[in-house]
Structures are given as structure tokens and as C-alpha cells.
Protein backbone atom coordinates (compact mmCIF):
# COMPACT_ATOMS: atom_id res chain seq x y z
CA UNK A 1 91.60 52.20 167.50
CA UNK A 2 90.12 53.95 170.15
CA UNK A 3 86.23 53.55 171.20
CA UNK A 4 85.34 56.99 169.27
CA UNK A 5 86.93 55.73 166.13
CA UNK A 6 84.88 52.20 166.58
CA UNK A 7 81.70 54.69 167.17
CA UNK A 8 82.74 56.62 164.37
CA UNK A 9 83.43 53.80 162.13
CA UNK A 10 80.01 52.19 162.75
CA UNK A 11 78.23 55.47 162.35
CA UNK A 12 79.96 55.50 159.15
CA UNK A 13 78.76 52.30 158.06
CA UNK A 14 75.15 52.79 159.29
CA UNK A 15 75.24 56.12 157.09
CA UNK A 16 76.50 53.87 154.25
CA UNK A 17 74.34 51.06 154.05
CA UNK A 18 71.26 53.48 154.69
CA UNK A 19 72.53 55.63 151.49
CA UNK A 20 72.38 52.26 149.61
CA UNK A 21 68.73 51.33 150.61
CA UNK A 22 67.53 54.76 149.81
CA UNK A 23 69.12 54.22 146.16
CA UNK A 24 67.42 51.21 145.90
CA UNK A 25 64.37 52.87 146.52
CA UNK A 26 65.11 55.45 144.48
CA UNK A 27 65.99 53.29 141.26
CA UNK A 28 62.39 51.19 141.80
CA UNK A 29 60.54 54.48 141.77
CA UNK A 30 62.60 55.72 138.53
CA UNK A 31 61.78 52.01 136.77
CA UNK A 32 58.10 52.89 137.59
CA UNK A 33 58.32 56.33 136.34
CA UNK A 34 60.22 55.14 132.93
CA UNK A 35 57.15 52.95 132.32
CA UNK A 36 54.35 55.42 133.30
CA UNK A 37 56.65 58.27 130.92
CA UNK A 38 56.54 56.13 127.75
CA UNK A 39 52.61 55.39 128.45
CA UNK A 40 52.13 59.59 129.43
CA UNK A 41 54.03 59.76 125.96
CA UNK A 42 51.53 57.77 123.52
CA UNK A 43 48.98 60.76 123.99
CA UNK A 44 50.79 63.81 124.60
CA UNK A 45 53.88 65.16 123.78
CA UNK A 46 57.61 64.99 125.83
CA UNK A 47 57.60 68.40 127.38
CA UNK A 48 54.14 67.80 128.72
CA UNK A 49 55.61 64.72 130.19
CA UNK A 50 58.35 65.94 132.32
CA UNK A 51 56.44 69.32 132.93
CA UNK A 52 53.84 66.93 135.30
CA UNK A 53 57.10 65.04 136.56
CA UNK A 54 57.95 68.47 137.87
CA UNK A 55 55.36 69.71 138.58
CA UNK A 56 54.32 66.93 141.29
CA UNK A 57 58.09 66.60 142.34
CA UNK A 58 57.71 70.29 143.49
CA UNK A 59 54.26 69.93 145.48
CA UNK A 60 55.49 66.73 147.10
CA UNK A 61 58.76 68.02 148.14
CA UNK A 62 56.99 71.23 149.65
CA UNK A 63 54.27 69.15 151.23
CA UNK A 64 56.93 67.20 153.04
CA UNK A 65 58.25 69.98 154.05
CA UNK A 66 55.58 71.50 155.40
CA UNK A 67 54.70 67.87 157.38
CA UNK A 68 58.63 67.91 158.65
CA UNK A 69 58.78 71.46 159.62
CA UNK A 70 62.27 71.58 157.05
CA UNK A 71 63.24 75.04 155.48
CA UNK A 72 63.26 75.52 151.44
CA UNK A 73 66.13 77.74 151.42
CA UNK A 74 69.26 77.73 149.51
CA UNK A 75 72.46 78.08 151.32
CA UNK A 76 74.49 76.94 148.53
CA UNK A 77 73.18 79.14 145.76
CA UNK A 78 76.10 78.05 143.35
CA UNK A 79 75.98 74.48 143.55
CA UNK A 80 72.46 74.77 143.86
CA UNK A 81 71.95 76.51 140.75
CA UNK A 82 74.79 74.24 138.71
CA UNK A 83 72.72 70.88 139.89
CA UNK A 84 69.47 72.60 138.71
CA UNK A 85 70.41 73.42 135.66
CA UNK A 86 72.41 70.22 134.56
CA UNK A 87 69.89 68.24 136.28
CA UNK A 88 67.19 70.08 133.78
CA UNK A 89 69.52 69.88 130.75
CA UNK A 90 69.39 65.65 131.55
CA UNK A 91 66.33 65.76 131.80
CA UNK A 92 65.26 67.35 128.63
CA UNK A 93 67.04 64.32 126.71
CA UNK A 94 65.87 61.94 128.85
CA UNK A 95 62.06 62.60 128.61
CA UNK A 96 62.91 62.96 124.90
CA UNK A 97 64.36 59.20 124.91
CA UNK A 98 61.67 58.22 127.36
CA UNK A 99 58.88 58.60 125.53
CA UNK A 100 60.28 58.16 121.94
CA UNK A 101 58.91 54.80 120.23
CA UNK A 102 61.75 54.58 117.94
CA UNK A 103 63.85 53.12 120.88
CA UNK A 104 63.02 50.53 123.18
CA UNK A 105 62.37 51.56 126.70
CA UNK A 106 64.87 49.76 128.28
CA UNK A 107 67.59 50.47 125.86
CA UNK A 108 66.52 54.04 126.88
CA UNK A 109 67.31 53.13 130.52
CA UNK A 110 70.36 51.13 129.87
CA UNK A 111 71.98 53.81 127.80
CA UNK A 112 70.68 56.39 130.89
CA UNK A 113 72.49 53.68 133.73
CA UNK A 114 75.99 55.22 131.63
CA UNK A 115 75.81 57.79 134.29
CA UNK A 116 77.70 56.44 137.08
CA UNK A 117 80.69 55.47 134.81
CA UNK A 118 80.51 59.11 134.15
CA UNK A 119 80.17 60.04 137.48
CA UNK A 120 83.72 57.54 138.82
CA UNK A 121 85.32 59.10 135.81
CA UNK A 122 84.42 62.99 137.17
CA UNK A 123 84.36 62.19 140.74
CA UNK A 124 88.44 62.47 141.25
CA UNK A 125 88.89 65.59 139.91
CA UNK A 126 85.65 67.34 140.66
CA UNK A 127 84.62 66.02 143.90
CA UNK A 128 88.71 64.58 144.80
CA UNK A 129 86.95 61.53 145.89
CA UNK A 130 89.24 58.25 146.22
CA UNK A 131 88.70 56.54 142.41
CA UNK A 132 89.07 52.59 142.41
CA UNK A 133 91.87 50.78 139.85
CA UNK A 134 89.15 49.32 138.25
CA UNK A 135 87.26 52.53 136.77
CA UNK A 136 89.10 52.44 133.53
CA UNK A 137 88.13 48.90 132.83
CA UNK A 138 84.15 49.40 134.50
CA UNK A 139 84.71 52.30 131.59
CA UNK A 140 85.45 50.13 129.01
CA UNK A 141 83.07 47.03 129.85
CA UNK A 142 80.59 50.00 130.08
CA UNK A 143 80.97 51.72 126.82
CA UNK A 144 81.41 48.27 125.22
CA UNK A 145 77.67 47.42 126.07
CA UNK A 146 76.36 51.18 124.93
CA UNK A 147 78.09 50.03 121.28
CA UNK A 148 75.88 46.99 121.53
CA UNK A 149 72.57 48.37 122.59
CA UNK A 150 73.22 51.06 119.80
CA UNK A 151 73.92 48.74 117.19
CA UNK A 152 69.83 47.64 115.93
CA UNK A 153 69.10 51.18 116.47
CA UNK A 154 72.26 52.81 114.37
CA UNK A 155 70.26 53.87 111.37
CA UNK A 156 66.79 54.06 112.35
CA UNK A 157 67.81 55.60 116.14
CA UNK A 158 71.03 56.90 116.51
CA UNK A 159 69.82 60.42 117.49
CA UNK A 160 67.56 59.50 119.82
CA UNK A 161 70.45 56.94 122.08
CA UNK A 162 73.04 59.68 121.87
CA UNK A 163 70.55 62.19 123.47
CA UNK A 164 70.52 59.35 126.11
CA UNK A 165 73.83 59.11 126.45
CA UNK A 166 74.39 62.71 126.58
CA UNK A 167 71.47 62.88 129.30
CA UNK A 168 73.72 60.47 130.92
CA UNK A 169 76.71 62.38 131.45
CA UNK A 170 74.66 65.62 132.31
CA UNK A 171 73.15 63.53 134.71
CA UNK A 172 76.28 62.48 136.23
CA UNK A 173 77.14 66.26 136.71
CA UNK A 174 74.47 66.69 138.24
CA UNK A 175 75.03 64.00 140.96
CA UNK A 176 78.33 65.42 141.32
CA UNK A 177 76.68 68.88 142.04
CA UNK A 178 74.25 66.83 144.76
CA UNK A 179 77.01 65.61 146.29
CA UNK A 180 78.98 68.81 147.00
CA UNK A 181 75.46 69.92 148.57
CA UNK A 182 76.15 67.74 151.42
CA UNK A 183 74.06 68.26 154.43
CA UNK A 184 73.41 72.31 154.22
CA UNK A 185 70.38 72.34 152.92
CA UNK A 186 67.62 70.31 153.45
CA UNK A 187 66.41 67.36 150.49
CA UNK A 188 63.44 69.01 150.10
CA UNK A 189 64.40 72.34 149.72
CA UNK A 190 67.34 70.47 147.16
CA UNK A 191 64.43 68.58 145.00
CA UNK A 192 62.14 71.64 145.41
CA UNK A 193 64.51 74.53 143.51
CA UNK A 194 66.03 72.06 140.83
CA UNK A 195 61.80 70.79 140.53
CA UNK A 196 60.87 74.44 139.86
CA UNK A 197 63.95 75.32 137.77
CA UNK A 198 62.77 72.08 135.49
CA UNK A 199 59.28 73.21 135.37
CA UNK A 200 59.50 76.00 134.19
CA UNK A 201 62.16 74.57 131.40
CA UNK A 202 60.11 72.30 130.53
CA UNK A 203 56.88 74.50 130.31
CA UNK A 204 58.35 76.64 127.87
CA UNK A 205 58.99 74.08 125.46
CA UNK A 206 55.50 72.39 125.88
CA UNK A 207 53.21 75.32 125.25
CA UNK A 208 54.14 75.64 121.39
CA UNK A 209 52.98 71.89 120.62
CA UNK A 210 50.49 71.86 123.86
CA UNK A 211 48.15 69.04 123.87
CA UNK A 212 45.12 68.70 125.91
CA UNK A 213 45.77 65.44 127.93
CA UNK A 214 42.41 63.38 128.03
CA UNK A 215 41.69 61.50 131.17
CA UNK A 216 43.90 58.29 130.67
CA UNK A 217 46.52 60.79 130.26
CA UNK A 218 46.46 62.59 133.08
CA UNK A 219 46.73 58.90 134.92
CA UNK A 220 49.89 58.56 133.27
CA UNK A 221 51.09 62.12 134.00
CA UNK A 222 50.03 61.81 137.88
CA UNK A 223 51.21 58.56 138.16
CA UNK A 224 54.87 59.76 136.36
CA UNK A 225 55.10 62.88 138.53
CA UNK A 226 54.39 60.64 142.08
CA UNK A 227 56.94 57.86 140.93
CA UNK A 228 59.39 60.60 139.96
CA UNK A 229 59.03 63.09 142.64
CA UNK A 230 59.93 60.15 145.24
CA UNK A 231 62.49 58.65 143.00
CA UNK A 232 64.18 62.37 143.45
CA UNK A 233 63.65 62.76 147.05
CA UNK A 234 65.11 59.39 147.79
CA UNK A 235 68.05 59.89 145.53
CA UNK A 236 68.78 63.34 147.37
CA UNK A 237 68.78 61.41 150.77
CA UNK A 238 71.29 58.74 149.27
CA UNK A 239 73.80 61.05 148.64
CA UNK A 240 73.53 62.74 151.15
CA UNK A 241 74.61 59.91 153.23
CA UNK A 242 77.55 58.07 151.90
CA UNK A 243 80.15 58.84 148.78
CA UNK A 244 79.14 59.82 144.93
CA UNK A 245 80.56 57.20 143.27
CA UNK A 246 79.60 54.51 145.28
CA UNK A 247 76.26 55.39 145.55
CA UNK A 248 75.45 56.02 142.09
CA UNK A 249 76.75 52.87 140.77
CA UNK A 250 73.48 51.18 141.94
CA UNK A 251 71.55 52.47 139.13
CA UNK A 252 72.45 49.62 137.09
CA UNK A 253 69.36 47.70 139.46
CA UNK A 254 66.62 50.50 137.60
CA UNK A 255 68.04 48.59 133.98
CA UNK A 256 66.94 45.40 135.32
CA UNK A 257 63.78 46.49 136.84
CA UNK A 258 62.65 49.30 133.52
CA UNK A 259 63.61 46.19 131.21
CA UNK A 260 61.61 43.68 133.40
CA UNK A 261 58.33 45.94 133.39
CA UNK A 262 59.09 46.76 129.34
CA UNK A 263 58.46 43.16 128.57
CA UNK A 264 54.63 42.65 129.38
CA UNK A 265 53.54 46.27 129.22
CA UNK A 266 55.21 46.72 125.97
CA UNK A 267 55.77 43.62 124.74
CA UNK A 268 59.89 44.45 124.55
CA UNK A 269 62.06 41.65 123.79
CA UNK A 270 65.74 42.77 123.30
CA UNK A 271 67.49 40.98 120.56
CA UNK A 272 71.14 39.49 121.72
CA UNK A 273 73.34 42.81 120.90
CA UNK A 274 70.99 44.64 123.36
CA UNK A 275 70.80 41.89 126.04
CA UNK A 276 74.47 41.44 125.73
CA UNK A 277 74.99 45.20 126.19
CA UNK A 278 72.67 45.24 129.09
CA UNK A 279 74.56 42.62 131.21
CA UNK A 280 77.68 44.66 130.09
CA UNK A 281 76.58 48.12 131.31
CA UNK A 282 75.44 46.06 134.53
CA UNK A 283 78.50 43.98 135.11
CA UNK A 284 80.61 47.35 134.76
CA UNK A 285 78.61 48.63 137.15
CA UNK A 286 78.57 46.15 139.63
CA UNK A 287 82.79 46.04 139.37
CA UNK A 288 82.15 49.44 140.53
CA UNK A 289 80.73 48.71 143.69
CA UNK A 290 83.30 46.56 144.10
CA UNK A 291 85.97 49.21 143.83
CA UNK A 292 84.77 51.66 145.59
């Protein structure tokens, strides 16, 4: 190995562990915005929700780039528009999910951390990233925990943890889209479009059932558009910088942290099929990181 490839390599690395930290940050943000959607959600409706999630997510991502001197446009109008609009589509069911009381909050986000098993599944084919022997079984272990953190809610919430799920695997499309991005556009300009395209989405559907928001929840709606809107710009920075599928296995750590703040702001306590199912979604994902 030559002393480029040992630069190379280490650049490499640098790139990768940074990716991982801003995930990290990324999932803690998304943990606190979970919390602040469901308490946004006891006074106004969904749509409301996620329209100030968007709302803010756009102003902060073109304040930023204002501050950092970074352009808005779209290079990649294809991609761009594909992440946008399966980013919005995942986002519709997960606001839903969020904010609905007939499912725990952090089965909500357990059944939303399904996304990177989607994404190792996709990844191969749609991104012809290297996929890891253990994938199939991460799969299974995975799917094996959604069964148990559906099973209390199979009569009283099925609908609302399969619009989860399927938030999930739009979700994972849309990382796949973010990934393809790569570095030709800017984050902010990436989080600013697919922020507008949202907003708009998710304007529409709010003004038939609109709800004036009293003061408490406009808190709520601040404090889930801040949490969100950095949640999103960290996210875009993480894959930017090292591969899909390793990257978005680290999710599982926004479970852990959503189920952790659930217990003495809502008083959560998941019964064994749900803790069970937890640990498995978690362990799957962690064999992930392992094989990628």
C-alpha cells in the first residue's frame, strides 16, 4: 500500500466515523421530536403537526444557508424530487402514528427503526452497494420483533402500526434517494426542497380539520419543528459521508432513547411482547453494523 492509499484509507475512515456521530445526533434530535409530536398531537390535529415540523425545517435550513454562504439549488432534479416525495409520503404515516394515542409512542418508533432493514434489503440493487451475509437473518430477527410489538395492539391498533411500518419502508427509499445525492448539492439546499415539498403536503391536508393551536401548543409545535429540522440536517450530513446501509442502521439508538423519554412523560411501560420486540428490532440492527 502506497502512502496515498494509507492517506486515502484514513480519509476514508475519518469520513466514516464522522457520518456515524452525525447519525447519532441525528437519532437524539428525532427521539426529542417523537416526544414533542405526540404532546403537539393532544391539542391539534396530525397535519398541523408535521406542517410546523416543516415549516421550521425549511427556515432553519435556509437560515444556515444564508450564515454558510451555501446555494439552495438542485442539481439533481430527479433524485431530488424522488427523495422529496417518498420522504413526504413517510412522513404522512409517521406523524399519523406519532401522534395517535391508540399506540404507544415507542412502539411507534420501534416499528419506524424497520427502516434500515429495508434500506440493506434495497441498497444492493438500487444503490449496488456491497450487502453483508447477515441481512437475511438481521431481516428475520427484525420482522420477528415488529410481530411482537404488533401483537397487544392487533385488534385495537393494527391500522395505525402498519402505517408505521409502511412509513418505514418509504422512509428507507427515501434514504436510498439521499444517498444517490451524494455531495452535488448542498444539505441545506437537500433538507430545504424535500422541507417545502412536505409543507405544502402537509398543509393541504390540515386546512379541512384546521385547529387553532393555543399557546402550549405552539410550544410543542416550535419545539417539534427545531428538534426535527436538525434531526434532518444532521441526517443529510451522515449520508453524505459514509455508505447507506451502514449508516442507517444506527437508528435503532432513537428506539432506545423515544422509549426512555415515553416512560416518565407518558407514563409508557411496554408489556414483555413489546420489550421483547424492541431488543429484537435493536439486536437486528446492531448485527447490521456488524456486517456492513
Amino acid at each position: 500500500m502506497t502512502a496515498t492509499d494509507t492517506a486515502d484509507a484514513r480519509v476514508a475512515g475519518t469520513h466514516a466515523l464522522a457520518g456515524l456521530g452525525w447519525m447519532l445526533l441525528a437519532q437524539a434530535c428525532f427521539a426529542a421530536m417523537n416526544v414533542s409530536a405526540r404532546l403537539a398531537g393532544s391539542g391539534v390535529p396530525w397535519p398541523e403537526v408535521a406542517s410546523a415540523r416543516f415549516l421550521v425545517g425549511a427556515l432553519l435550513a435556509w437560515g444556515i444557508a444564508q450564515s454558510r454562504g451555501a446555494s439552495l439549488a438542485i442539481t439533481d432534479r430527479r433524485t431530488s424530487w424522488m427523495r422529496a416525495v417518498f420522504g413526504t409520503l413517510s412522513a404522512v404515516c409517521t406523524f399519523y402514528a406519532l401522534t395517535s394515542r391508540r399506540i404507544n409512542l415507542g412502539d411507534a418508533a420501534t416499528l419506524g427503526a424497520t427502516a434500515p432493514i429495508f434500506v440493506a434489503l434495497l441498497a444492493p440493487s438500487m444503490l449496488g452497494e456491497r450487502s453483508g451475509r447477515a441481512v437475511p437473518l438481521a431481516a428475520a430477527i427484525a420482522f420477528a420483533g415488529v410481530a411482537l410489538v404488533l401483537e397487544p395492539s392487533f385488534e385495537s391498533a393494527l391500522d395505525v402500526a402498519m402505517v408505521a411500518t409502511l412509513g418505514a419502508f418509504l422512509y428507507a427509499i427515501a434514504l436510498i434517494s439521499l444517498r444517490r445525492l451524494g455531495g452535488g448539492e448542498s444539505h441545506e439546499a437537500v433538507v430545504f426542497h424535500f422541507s417545502c415539498v412536505a409543507l405544502a403536503t402537509m398543509t393541504a391536508l390540515a386546512i379541512p380539520g384546521w385547529r387553532t393551536p393555543s399557546a402550549r401548543d405552539l410550544g410543542w409545535l416550535a419545539a417539534t419543528g427545531v428538534t426535527g429540522g436538525l434531526a434532518q440536517l444532521a441526517m443529510t450530513r451522515a449520508y453524505a459521508l459514509d455508505r447507506a446501509a451502514r449508516v442507517s442502521t444506527l437508528t435503532f439508538i432513537g428506539i432506545v432513547l423515544t422509549h426512555l423519554l415515553a416512560i416518565p412523560v407518558f407514563g409508557e411501560h411496554p408489556g414483555w411482547s413489546q420489550a421483547v420486540g424492541a431488543v429484537l428490532v435493536m439486536g437486528a440492527g446492531a448485527l447490521l453494523v456488524r456486517s456492513v
